[in-house]
Protein backbone atom coordinates (compact mmCIF):
# COMPACT_ATOMS: atom_id res chain seq x y z
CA UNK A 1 -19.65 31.19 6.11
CA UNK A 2 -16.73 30.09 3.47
CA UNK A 3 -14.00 28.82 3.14
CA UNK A 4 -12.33 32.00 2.02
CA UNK A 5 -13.64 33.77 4.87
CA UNK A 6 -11.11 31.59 7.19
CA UNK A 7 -8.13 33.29 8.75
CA UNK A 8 -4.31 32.22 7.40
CA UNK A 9 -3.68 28.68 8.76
CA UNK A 10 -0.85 29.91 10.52
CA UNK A 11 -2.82 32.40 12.39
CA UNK A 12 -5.43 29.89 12.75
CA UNK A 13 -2.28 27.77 14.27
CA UNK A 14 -1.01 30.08 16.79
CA UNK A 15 -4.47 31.01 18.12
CA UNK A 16 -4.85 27.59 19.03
CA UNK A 17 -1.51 27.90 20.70
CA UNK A 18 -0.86 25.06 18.81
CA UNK A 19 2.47 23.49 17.39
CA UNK A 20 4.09 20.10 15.93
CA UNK A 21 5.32 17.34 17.94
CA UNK A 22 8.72 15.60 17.01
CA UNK A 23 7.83 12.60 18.12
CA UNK A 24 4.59 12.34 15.41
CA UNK A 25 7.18 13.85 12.81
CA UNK A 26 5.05 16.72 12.47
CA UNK A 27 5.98 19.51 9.68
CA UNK A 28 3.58 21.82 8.82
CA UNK A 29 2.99 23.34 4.84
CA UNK A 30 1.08 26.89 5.83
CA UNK A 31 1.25 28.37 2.81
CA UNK A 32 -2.11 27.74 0.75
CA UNK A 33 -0.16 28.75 -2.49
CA UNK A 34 2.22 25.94 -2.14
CA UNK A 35 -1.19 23.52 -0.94
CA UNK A 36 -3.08 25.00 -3.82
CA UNK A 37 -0.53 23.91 -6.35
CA UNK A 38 -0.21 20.17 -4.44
CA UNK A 39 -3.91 19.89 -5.07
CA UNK A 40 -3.47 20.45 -8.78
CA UNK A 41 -0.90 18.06 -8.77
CA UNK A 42 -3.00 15.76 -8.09
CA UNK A 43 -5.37 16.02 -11.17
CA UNK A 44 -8.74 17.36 -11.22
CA UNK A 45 -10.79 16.65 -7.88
CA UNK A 46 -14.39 18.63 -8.71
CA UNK A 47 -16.93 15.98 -6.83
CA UNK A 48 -14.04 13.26 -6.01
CA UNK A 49 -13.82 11.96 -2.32
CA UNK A 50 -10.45 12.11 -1.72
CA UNK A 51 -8.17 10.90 1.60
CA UNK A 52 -5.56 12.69 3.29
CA UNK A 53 -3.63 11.61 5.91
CA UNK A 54 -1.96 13.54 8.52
CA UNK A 55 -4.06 17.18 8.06
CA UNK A 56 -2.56 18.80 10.79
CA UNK A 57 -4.31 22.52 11.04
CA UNK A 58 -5.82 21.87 7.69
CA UNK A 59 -3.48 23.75 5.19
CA UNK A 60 -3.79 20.64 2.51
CA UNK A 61 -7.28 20.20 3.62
CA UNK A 62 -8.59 23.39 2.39
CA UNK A 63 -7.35 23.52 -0.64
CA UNK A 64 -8.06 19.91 -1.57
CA UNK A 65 -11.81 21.71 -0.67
CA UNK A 66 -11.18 24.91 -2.55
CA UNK A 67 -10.82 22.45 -5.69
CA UNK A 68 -13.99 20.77 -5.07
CA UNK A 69 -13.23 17.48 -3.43
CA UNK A 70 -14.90 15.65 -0.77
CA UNK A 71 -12.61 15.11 1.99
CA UNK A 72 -11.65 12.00 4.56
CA UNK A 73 -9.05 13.06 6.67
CA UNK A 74 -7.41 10.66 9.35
CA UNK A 75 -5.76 12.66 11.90
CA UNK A 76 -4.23 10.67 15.12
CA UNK A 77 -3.36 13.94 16.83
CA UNK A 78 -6.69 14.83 18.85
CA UNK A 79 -5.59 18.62 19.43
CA UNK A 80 -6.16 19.52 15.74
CA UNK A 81 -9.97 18.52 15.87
CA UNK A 82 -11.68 21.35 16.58
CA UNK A 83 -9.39 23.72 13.62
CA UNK A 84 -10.22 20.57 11.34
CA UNK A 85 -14.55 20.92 13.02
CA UNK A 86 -14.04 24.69 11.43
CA UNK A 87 -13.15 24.06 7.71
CA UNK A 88 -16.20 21.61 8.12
CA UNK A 89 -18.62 24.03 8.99
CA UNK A 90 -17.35 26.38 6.23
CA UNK A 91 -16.94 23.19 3.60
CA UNK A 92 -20.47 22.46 3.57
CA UNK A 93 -19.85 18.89 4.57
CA UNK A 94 -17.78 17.96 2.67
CA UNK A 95 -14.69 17.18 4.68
CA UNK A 96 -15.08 14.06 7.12
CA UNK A 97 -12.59 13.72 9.63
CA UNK A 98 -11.38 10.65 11.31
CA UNK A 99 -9.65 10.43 14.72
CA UNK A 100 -7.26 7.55 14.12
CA UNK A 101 -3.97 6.23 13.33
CA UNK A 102 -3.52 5.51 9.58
CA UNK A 103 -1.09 2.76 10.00
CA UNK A 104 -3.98 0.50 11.96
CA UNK A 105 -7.34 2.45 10.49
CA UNK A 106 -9.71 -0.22 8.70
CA UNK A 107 -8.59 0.34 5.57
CA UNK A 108 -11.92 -1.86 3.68
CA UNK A 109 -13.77 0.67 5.62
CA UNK A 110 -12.93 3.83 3.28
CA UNK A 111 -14.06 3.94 0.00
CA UNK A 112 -12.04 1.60 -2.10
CA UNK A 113 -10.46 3.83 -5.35
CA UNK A 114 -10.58 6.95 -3.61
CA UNK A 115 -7.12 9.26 -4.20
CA UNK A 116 -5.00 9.85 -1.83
CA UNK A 117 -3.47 12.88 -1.37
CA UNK A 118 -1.30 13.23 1.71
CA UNK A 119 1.91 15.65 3.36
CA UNK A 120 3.15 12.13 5.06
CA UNK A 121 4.43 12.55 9.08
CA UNK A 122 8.01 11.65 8.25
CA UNK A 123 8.72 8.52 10.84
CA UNK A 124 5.48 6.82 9.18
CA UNK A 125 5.60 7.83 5.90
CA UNK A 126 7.49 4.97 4.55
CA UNK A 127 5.57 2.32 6.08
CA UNK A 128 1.76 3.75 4.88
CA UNK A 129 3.23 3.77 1.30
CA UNK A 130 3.80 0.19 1.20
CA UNK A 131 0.91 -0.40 3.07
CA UNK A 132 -1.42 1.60 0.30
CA UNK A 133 0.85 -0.15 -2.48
CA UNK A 134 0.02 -3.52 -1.58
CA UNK A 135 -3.19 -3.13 0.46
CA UNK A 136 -6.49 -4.23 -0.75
CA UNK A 137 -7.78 -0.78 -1.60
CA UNK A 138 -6.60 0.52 -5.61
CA UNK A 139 -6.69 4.19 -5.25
CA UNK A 140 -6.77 5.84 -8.55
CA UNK A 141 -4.13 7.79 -7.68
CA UNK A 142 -1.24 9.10 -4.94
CA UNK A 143 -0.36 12.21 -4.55
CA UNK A 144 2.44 12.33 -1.63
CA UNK A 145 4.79 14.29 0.34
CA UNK A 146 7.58 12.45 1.46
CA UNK A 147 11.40 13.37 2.68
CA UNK A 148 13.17 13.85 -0.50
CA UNK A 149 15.51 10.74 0.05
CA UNK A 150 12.68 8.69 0.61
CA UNK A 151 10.90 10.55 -2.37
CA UNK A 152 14.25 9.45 -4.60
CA UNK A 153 13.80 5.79 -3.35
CA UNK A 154 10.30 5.40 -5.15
CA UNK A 155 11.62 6.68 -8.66
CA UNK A 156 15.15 5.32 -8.23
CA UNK A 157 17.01 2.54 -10.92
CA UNK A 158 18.42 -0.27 -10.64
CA UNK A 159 21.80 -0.02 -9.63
CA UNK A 160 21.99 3.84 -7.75
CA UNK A 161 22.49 4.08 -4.73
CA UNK A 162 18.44 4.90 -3.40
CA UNK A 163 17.34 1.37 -5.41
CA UNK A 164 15.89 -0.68 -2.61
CA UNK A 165 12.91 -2.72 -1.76
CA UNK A 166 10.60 0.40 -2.32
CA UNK A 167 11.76 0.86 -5.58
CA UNK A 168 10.98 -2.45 -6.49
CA UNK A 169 7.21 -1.65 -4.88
CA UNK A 170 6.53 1.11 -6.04
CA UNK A 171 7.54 0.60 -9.76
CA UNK A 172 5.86 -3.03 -9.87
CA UNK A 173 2.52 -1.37 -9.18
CA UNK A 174 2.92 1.75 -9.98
CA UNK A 175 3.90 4.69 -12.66
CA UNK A 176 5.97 6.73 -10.10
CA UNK A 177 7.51 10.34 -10.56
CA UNK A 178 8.32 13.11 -8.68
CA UNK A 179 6.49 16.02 -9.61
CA UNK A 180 7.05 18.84 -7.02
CA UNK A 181 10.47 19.44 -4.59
CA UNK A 182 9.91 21.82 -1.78
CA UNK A 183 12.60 22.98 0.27
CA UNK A 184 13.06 22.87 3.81
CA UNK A 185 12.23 25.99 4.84
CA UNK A 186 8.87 25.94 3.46
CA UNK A 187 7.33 23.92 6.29
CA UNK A 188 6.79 24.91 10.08
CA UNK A 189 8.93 23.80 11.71
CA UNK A 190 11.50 23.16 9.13
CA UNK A 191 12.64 19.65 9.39
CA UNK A 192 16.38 19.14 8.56
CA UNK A 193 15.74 17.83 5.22
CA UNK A 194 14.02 18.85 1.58
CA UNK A 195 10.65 17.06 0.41
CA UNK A 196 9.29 16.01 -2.61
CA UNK A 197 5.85 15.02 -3.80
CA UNK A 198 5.49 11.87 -5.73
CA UNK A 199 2.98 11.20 -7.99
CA UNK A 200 1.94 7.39 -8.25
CA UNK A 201 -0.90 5.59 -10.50
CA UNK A 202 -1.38 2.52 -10.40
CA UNK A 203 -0.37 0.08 -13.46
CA UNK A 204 -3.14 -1.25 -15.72
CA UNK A 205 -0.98 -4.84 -15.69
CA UNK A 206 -0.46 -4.82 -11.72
CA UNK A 207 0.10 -8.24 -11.01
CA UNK A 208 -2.03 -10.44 -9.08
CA UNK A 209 -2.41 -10.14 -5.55
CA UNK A 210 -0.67 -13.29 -4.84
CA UNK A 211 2.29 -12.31 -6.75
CA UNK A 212 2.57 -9.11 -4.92
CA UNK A 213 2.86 -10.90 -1.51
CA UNK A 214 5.03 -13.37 -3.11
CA UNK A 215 7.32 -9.85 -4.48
CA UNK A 216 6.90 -8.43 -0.66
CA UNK A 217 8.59 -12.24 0.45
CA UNK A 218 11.31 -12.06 -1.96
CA UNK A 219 12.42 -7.97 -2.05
CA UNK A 220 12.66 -7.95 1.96
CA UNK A 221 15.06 -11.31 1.49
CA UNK A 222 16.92 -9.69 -1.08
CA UNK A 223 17.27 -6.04 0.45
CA UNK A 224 17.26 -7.40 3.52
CA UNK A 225 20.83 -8.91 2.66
CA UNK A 226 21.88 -6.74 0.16
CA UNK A 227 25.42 -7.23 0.32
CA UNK A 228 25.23 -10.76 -0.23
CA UNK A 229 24.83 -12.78 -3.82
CA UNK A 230 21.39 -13.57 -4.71
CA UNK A 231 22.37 -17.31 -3.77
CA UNK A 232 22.90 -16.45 -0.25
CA UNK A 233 20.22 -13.80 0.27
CA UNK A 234 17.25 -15.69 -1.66
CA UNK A 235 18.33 -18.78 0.14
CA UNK A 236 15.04 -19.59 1.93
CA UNK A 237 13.03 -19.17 -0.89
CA UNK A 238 15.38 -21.47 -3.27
CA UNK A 239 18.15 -19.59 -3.84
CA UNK A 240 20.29 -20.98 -6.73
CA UNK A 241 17.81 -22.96 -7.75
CA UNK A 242 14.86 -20.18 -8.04
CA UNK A 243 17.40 -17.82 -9.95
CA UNK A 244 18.01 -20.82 -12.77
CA UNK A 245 14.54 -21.05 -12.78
CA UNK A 246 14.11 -17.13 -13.46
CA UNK A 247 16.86 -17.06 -15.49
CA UNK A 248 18.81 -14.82 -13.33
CA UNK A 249 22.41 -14.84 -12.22
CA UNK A 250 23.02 -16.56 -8.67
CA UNK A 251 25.50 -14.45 -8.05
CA UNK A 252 24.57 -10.66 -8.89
CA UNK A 253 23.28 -8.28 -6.05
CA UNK A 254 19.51 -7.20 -5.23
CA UNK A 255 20.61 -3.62 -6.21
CA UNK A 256 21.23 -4.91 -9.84
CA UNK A 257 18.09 -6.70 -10.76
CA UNK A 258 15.34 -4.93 -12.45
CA UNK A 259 11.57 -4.79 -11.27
CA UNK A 260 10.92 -7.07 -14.54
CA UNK A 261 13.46 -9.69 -13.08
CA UNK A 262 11.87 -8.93 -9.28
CA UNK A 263 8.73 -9.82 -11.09
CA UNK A 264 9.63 -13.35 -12.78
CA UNK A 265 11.21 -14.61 -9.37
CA UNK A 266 8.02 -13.24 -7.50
CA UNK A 267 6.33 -15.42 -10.22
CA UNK A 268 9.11 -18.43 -8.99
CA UNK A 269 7.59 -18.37 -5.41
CA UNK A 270 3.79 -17.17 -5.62
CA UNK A 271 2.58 -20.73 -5.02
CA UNK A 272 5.29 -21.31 -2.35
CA UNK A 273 3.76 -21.26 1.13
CA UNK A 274 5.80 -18.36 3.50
CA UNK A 275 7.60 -20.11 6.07
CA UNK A 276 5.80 -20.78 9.78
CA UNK A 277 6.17 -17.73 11.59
C-alpha cells in the first residue's frame, strides 16, 4: 500500500462526511498540486522530521511525505484521526500524529530544530508564530500559511501601514519573505480572504534570549499605544529617559522605528526586571 494509491483528499473528505468548523478557523488546501509546490517551498525535506500543525484531512501531510520527510503532525480536531491513521499506514511510519492543541503542546518535547511547515487555522495563527519566534525551540526553518494581511505584517517596513509588533518579531529573528499567494478560492471552504505563505529562517546574529523577552516587553508597550509618542507609550520601561539612552527620538511613533532601533532599546531594558504581575 502507497501513498499514491490513496484516493483525492477531497474524496477522502467527503467519505468521511467530514467538513471544517468556523470556530477552529478551518480552511482546507485539497489540491496536492498546490501542497506539492508548498512542500518545495520549503527546501529539500529527503530524511528531515518535519512539524505541521493543523493537518486537517492530510492534503499538506502527504506531500510533505511524497518529498521524503518524516512527519509530526499536531492536530486538536479528533475527527481527522483516523484519515490522518491512513496516510500512516501507507507512509511507512513515517508520519506521527499528535492529538493536541499547538498553542499549549510541550513544545521541549518535539525535536528541537525540526522545520515547520504549517497551513495555520486562521484565529490561532498569529499567536503560534510568535510563540515559535521566541520559544525555546530554533527550527531551521518556517514554512507558513497565513491570511495574507497577517502574511504582509511579517515582511512589512517601518512606517506602512501593516508595521506592527510582528514585524518587529519576525524581522529581529528572522529573514522573512513571502514566497507563495494563493487566492481564496483555492481552499475548502473559501474563507473571505487571500493567503500567503511566508518563508522564515532564522538569523545567524539572533539576539540573546534575554534580549528577545526584553524586545517582547518593549514592542507590546510601544504597539500597544501606538498613537502615542514613544515618551508616553515606553513610559514604564523609562520612557524619555530609555530613548536618550538609545539614542532615539522621545517623541516619534512605534510605527517609525526600525527593528535595529527596536533592538538597541530592547538592549536598554534586558537587565530591567518586568514589572510584578
Amino acid at each position: 500500500m502507497r501513498l499514491e494509491d490513496l484516493p483525492p483528499v477531497r474524496e477522502a473528505l467527503e467519505a468521511a462526511g467530514l467538513g471544517a468548523r468556523k470556530r477552529l478557523g478551518q480552511h482546507f488546501l485539497l489540491d496536492l498540486n498546490l501542497t506539492r509546490k508548498i512542500a518545495r517551498l520549503a527546501g529539500p525535506l529527503e530524511g528531515e522530521t518535519v512539524i505541521e500543525v493543523g493537518p486537517g484531512p492530510g492534503g499538506l501531510t502527504r506531500a510533505l511525505l511524497e518529498a521524503g520527510a518524516k512527519v509530526i503532525a499536531i492536530e486538536k480536531d479528533a475527527r481527522f484521526l483516523p484519515l490522518l491513521a491512513e496516510i500512516g499506514v501507507r507512509s511507512d511510519g513515517r508520519l506521527q500524529v499528535l492529538e493536541a492543541d499547538a498553542l499549549t503542546v510541550d513544545e521541549t518535547a518535539l525535536p528541537p530544530t525540526a522545520p515547520i511547515v504549517a497551513n495555520l487555522p486562521y484565529n490561532v495563527a498569529s499567536p503560534l508564530a510568535v510563540k515559535w519566534l521566541t520559544g525555546p525551540r530554533r527550527p531551521t526553518s518556517m514554512t507558513l500559511m497565513f491570511q495574507k494581511e497577517v502574511a504582509r505584517r511579517l515582511v512589512a517596513a517601518p512606517g506602512s501601514k501593516d508595521y506592527g509588533r510582528l514585524s518587529v518579531l519576525a524581522q529581529a529573528l528572522c529573514e522573512a519573505r513571502i514566497v507563495l499567494e494563493l487566492p481564496a478560492r483555492a481552499f475548502t471552504p473559501p474563507p473571505k480572504v487571500d493567503s500567503a505563505v511566508v518563508r522564515l529562517l532564522p538569523r545567524p546574529d539572533r539576539p540573546s534570549d534575554a534580549q528577545v523577552a526584553a524586545l517582547q516587553r518593549v514592542t507590546q508597550a510601544a504597539f500597544g499605544q501606538r498613537r502615542k509618542m514613544l515618551r508616553s507609550s515606553l513610559a514604564a520601561l523609562g520612557g524619555e529617559a530609555l530613548c536618550a539612552a538609545a539614542g532615539l527620538d522621545p517623541a516619534a511613533r512605534a510605527e517609525t522605528l526600525t527593528v535595529e532601533s527596536y533592538l538597541k532599546l530592547a538592549s536598554r531594558v534586558e537587565q530591567t526586571p518586568p514589572p510584578p504581575a
